[in-house]
PDB file of N, CA and C in Angstrom:
ATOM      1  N   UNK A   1      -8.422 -29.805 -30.330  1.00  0.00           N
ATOM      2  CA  UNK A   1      -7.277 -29.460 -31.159  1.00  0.00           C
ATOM      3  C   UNK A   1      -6.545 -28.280 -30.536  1.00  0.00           C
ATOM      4  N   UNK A   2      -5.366 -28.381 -30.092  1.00  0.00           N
ATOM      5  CA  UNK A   2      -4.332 -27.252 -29.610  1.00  0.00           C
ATOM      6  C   UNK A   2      -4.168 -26.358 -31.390  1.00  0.00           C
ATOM      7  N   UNK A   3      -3.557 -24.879 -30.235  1.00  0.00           N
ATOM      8  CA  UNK A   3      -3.492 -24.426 -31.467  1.00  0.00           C
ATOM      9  C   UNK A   3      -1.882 -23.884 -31.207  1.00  0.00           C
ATOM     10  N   UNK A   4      -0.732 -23.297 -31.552  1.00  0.00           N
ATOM     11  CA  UNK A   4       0.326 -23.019 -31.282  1.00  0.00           C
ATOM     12  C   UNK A   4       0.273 -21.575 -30.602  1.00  0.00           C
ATOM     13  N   UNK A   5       0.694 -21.804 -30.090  1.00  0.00           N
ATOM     14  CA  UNK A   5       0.674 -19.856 -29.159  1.00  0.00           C
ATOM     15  C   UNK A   5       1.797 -18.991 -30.211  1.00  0.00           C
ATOM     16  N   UNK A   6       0.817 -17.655 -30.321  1.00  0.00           N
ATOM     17  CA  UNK A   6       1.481 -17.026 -30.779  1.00  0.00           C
ATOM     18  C   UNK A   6       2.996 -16.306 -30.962  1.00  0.00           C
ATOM     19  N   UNK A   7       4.022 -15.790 -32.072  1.00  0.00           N
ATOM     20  CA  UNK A   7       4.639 -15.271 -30.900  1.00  0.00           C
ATOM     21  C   UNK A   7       5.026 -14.459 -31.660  1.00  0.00           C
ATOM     22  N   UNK A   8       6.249 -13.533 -30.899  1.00  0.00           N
ATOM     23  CA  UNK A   8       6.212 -12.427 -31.074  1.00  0.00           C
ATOM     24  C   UNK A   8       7.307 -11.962 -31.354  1.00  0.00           C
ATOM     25  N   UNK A   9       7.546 -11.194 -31.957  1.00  0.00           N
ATOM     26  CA  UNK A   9       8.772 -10.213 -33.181  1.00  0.00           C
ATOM     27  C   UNK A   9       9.560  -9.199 -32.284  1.00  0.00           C
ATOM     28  N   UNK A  10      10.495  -9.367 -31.609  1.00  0.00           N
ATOM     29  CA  UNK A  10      11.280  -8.547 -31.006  1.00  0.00           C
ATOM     30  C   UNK A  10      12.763  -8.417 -31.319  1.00  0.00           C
ATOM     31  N   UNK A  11      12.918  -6.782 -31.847  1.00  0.00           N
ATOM     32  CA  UNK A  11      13.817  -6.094 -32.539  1.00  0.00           C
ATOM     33  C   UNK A  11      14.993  -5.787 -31.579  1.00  0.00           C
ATOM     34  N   UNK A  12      15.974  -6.887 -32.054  1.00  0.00           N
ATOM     35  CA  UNK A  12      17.174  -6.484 -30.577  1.00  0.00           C
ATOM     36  C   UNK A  12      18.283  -5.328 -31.666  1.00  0.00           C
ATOM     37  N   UNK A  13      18.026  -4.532 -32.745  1.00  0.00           N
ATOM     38  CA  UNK A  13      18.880  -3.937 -33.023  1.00  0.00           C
ATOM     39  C   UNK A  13      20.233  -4.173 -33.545  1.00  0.00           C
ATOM     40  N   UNK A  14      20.761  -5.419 -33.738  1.00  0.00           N
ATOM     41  CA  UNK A  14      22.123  -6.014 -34.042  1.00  0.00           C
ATOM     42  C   UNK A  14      22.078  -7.339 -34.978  1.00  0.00           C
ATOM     43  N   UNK A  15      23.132  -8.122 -34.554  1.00  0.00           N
ATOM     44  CA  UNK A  15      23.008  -9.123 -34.903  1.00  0.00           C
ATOM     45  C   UNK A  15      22.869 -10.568 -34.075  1.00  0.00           C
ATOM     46  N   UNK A  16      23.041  -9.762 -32.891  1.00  0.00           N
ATOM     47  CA  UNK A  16      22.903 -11.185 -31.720  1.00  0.00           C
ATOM     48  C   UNK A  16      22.943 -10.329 -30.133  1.00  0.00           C
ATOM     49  N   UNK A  17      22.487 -11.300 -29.705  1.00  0.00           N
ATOM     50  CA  UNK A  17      22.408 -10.979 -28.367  1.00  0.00           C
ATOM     51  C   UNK A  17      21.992 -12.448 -27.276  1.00  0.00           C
ATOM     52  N   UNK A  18      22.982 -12.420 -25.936  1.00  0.00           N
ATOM     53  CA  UNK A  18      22.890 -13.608 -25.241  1.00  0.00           C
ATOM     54  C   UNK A  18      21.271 -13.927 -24.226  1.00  0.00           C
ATOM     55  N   UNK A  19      21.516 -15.040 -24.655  1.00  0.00           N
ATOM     56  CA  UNK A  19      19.879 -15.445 -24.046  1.00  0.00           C
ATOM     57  C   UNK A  19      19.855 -15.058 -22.381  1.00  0.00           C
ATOM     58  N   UNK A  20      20.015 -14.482 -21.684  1.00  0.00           N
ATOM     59  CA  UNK A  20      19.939 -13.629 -20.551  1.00  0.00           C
ATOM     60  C   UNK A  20      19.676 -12.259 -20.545  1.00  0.00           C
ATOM     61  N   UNK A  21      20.196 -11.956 -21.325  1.00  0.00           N
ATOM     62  CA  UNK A  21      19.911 -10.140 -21.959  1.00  0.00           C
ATOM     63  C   UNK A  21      19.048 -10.140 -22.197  1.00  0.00           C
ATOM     64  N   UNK A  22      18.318 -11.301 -23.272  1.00  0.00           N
ATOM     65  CA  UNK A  22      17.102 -11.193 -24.333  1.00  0.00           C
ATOM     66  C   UNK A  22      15.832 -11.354 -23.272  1.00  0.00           C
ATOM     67  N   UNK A  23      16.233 -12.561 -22.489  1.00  0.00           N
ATOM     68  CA  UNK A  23      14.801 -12.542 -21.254  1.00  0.00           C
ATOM     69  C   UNK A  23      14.337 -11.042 -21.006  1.00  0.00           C
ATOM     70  N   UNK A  24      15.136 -10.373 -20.610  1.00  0.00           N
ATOM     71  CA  UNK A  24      15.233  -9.486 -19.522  1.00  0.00           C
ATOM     72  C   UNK A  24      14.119  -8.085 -21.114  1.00  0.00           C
ATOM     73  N   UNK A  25      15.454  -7.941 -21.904  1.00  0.00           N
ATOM     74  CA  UNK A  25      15.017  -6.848 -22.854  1.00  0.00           C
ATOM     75  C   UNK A  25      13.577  -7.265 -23.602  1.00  0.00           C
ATOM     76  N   UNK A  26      13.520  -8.478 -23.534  1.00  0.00           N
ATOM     77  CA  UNK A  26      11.582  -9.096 -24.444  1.00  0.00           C
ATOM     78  C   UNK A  26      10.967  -8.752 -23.537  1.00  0.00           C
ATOM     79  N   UNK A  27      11.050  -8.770 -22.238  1.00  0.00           N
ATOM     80  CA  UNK A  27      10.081  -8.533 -20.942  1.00  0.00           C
ATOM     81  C   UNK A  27       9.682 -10.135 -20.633  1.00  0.00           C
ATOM     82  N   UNK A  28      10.143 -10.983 -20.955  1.00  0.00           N
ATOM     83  CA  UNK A  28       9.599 -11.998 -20.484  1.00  0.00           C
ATOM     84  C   UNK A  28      10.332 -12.190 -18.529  1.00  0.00           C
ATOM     85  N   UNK A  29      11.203 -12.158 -18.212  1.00  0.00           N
ATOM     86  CA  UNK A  29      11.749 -11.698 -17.199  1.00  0.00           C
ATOM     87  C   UNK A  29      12.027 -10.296 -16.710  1.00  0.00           C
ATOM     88  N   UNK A  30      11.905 -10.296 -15.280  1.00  0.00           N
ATOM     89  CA  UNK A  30      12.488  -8.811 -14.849  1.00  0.00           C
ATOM     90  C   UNK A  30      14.114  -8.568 -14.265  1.00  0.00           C
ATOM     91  N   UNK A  31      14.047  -9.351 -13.622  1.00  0.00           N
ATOM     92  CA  UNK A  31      15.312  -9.490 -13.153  1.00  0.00           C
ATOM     93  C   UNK A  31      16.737 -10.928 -13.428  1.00  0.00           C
ATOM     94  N   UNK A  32      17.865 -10.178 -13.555  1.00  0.00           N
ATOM     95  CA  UNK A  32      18.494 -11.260 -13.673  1.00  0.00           C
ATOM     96  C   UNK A  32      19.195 -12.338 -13.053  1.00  0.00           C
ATOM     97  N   UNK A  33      18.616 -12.368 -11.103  1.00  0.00           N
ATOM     98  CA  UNK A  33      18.310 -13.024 -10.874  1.00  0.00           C
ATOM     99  C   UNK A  33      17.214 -13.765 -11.274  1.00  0.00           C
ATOM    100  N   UNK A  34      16.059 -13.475 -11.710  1.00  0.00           N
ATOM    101  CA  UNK A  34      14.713 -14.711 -12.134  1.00  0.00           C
ATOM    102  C   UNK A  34      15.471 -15.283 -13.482  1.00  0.00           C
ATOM    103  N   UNK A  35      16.046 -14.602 -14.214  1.00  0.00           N
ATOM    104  CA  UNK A  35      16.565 -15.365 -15.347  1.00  0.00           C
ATOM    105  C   UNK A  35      17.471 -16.529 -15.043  1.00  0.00           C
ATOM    106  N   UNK A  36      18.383 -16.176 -14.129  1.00  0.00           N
ATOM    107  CA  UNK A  36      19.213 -17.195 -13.599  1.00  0.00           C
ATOM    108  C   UNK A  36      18.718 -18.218 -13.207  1.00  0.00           C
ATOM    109  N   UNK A  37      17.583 -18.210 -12.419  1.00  0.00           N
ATOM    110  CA  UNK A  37      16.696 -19.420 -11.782  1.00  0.00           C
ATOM    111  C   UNK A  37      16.263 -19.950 -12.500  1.00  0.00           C
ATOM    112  N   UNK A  38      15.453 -19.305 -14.251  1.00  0.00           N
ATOM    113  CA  UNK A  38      14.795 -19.995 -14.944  1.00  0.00           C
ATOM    114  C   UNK A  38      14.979 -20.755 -15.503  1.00  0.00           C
ATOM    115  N   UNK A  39      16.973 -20.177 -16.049  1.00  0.00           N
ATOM    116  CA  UNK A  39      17.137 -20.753 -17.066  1.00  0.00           C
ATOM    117  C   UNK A  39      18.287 -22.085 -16.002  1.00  0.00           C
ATOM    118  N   UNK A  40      18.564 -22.072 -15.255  1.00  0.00           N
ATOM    119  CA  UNK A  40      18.608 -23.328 -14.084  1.00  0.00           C
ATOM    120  C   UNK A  40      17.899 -24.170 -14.573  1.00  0.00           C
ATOM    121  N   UNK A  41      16.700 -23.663 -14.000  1.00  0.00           N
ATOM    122  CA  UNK A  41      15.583 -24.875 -13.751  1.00  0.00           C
ATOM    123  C   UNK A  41      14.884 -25.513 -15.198  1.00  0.00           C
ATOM    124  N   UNK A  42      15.804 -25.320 -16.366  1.00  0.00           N
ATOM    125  CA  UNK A  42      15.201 -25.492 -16.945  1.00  0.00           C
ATOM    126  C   UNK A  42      13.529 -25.041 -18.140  1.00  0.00           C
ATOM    127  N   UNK A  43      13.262 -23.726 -17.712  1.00  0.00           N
ATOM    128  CA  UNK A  43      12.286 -23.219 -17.557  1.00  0.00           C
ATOM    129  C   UNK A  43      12.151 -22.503 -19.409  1.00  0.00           C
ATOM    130  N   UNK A  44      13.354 -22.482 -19.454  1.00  0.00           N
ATOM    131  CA  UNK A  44      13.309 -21.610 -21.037  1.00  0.00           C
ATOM    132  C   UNK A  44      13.840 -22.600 -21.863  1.00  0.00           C
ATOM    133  N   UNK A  45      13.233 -22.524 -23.296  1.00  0.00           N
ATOM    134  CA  UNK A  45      13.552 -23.274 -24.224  1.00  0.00           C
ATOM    135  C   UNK A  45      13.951 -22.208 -25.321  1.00  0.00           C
ATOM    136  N   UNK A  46      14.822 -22.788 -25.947  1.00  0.00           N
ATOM    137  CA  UNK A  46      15.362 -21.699 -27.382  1.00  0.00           C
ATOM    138  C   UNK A  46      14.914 -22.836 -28.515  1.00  0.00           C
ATOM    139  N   UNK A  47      14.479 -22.630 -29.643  1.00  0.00           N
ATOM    140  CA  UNK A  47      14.395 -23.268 -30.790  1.00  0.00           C
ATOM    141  C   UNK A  47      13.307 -24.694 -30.537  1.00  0.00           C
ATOM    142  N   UNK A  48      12.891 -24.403 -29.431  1.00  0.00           N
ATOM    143  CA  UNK A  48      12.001 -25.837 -28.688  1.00  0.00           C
ATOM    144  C   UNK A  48      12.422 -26.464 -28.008  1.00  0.00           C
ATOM    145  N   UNK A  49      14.114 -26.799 -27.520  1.00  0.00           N
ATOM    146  CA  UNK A  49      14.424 -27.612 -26.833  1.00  0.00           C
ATOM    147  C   UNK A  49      15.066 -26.524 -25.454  1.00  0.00           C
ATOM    148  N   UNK A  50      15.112 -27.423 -24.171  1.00  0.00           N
ATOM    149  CA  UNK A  50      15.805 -26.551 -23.085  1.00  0.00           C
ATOM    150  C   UNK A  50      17.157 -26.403 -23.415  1.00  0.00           C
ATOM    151  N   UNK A  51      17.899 -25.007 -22.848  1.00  0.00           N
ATOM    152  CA  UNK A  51      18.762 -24.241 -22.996  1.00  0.00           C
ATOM    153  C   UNK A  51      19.298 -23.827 -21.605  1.00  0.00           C
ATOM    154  N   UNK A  52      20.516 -24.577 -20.453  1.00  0.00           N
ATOM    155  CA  UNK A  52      20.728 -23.918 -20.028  1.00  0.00           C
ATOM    156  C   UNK A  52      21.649 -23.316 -19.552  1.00  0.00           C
ATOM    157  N   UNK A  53      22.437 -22.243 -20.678  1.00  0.00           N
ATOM    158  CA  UNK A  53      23.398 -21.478 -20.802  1.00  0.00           C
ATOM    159  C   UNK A  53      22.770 -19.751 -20.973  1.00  0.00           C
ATOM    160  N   UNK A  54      22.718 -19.558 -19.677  1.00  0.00           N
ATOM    161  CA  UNK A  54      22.268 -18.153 -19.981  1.00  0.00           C
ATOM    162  C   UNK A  54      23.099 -16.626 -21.020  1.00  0.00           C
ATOM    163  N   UNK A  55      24.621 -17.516 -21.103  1.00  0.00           N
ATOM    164  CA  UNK A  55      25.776 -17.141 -22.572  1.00  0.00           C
ATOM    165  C   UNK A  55      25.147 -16.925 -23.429  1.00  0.00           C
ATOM    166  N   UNK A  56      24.249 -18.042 -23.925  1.00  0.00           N
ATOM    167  CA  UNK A  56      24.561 -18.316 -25.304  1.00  0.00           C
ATOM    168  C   UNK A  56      23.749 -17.405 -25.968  1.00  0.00           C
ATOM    169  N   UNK A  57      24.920 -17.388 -27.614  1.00  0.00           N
ATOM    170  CA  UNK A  57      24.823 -16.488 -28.067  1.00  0.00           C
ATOM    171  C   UNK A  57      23.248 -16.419 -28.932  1.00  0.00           C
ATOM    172  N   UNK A  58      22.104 -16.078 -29.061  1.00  0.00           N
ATOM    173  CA  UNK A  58      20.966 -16.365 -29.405  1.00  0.00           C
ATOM    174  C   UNK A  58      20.988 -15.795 -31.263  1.00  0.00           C
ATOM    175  N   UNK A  59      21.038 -15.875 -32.015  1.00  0.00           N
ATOM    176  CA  UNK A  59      20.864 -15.835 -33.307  1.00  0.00           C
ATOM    177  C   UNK A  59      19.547 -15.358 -34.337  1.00  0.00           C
ATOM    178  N   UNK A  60      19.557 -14.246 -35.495  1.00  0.00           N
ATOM    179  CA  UNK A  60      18.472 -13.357 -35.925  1.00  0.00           C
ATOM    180  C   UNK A  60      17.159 -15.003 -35.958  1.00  0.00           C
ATOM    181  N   UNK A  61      16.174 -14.879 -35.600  1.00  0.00           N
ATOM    182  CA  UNK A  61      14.943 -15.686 -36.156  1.00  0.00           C
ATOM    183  C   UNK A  61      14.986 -17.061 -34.819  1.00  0.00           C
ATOM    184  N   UNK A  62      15.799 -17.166 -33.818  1.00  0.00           N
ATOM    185  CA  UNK A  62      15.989 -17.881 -32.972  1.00  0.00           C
ATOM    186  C   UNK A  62      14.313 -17.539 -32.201  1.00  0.00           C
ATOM    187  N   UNK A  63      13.914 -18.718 -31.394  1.00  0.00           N
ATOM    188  CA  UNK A  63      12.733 -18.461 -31.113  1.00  0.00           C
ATOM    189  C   UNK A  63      12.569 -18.765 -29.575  1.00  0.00           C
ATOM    190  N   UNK A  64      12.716 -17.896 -28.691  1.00  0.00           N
ATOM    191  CA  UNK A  64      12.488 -18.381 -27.196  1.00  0.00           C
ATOM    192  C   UNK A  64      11.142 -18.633 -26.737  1.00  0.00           C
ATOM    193  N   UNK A  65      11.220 -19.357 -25.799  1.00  0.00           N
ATOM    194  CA  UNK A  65      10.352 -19.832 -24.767  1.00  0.00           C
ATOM    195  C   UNK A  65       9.946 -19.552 -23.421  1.00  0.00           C
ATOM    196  N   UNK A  66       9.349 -19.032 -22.635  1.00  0.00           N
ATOM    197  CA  UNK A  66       9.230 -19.074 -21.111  1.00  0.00           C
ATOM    198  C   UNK A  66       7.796 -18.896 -21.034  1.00  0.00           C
ATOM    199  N   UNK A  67       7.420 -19.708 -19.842  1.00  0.00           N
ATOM    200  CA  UNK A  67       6.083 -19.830 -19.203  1.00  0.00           C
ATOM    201  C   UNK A  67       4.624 -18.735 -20.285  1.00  0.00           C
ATOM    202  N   UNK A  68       4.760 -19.843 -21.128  1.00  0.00           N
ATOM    203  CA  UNK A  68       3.688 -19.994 -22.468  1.00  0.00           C
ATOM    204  C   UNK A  68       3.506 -18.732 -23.490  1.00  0.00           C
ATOM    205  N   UNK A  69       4.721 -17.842 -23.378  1.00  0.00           N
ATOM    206  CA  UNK A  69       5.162 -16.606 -24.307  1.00  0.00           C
ATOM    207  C   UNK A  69       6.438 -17.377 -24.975  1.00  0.00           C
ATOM    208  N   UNK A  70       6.536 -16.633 -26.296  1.00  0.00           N
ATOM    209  CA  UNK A  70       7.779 -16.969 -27.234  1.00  0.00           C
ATOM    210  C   UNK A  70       7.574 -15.953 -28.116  1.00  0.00           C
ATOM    211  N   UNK A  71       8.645 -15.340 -28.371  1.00  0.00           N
ATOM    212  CA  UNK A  71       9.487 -14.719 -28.789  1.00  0.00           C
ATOM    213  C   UNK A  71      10.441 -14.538 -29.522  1.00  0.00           C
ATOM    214  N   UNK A  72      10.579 -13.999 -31.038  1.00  0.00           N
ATOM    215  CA  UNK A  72      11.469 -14.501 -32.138  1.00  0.00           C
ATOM    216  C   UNK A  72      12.398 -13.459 -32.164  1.00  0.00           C
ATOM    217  N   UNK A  73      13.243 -13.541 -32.654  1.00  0.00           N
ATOM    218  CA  UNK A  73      15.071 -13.037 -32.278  1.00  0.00           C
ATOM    219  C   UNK A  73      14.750 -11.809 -33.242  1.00  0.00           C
ATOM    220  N   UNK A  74      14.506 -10.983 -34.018  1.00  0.00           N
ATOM    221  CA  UNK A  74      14.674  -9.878 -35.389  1.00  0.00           C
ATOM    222  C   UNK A  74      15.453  -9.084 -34.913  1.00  0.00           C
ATOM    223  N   UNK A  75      15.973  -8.731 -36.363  1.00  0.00           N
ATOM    224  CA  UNK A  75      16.947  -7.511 -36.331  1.00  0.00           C
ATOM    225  C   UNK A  75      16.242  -6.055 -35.690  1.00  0.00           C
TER     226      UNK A  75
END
């Protein structure tokens, strides 16, 4: 039986912020070149499905994805 990986509550201070920023500020990425590549290749999912507009605007409770960390949008 799988179990869901945890995830985790990160406070971007506002009301939104674009899914390239957010890689970078969650720590799931360091640089925004690797974000660029990731979110290319397909590599990040927002809400469960792939996403790849490193724009877009990400929304409070939105839930990212990258290489088996996720990460929920909070104020």
């Amino acid at each position: 039986m799988t179990h869901p990986l945890p995830i985790d509550d990160v406070s971007i201070g506002g009301e939104s912020i674009r899914l390239g920023q957010f890689l970078k500020f969650a720590g799931l990425l360091d640089s925004g070149g690797d974000v660029k590549e990731a979110i290319i290749d397909g590599l990040v999912t927002v809400n469960g499905e792939v996403d790849r507009r490193r724009g877009r605007q990400l929304q409070l409770g939105d839930i990212v994805s990258f290489d088996g960390r996720s990460v929920r949008v909070c104020p």
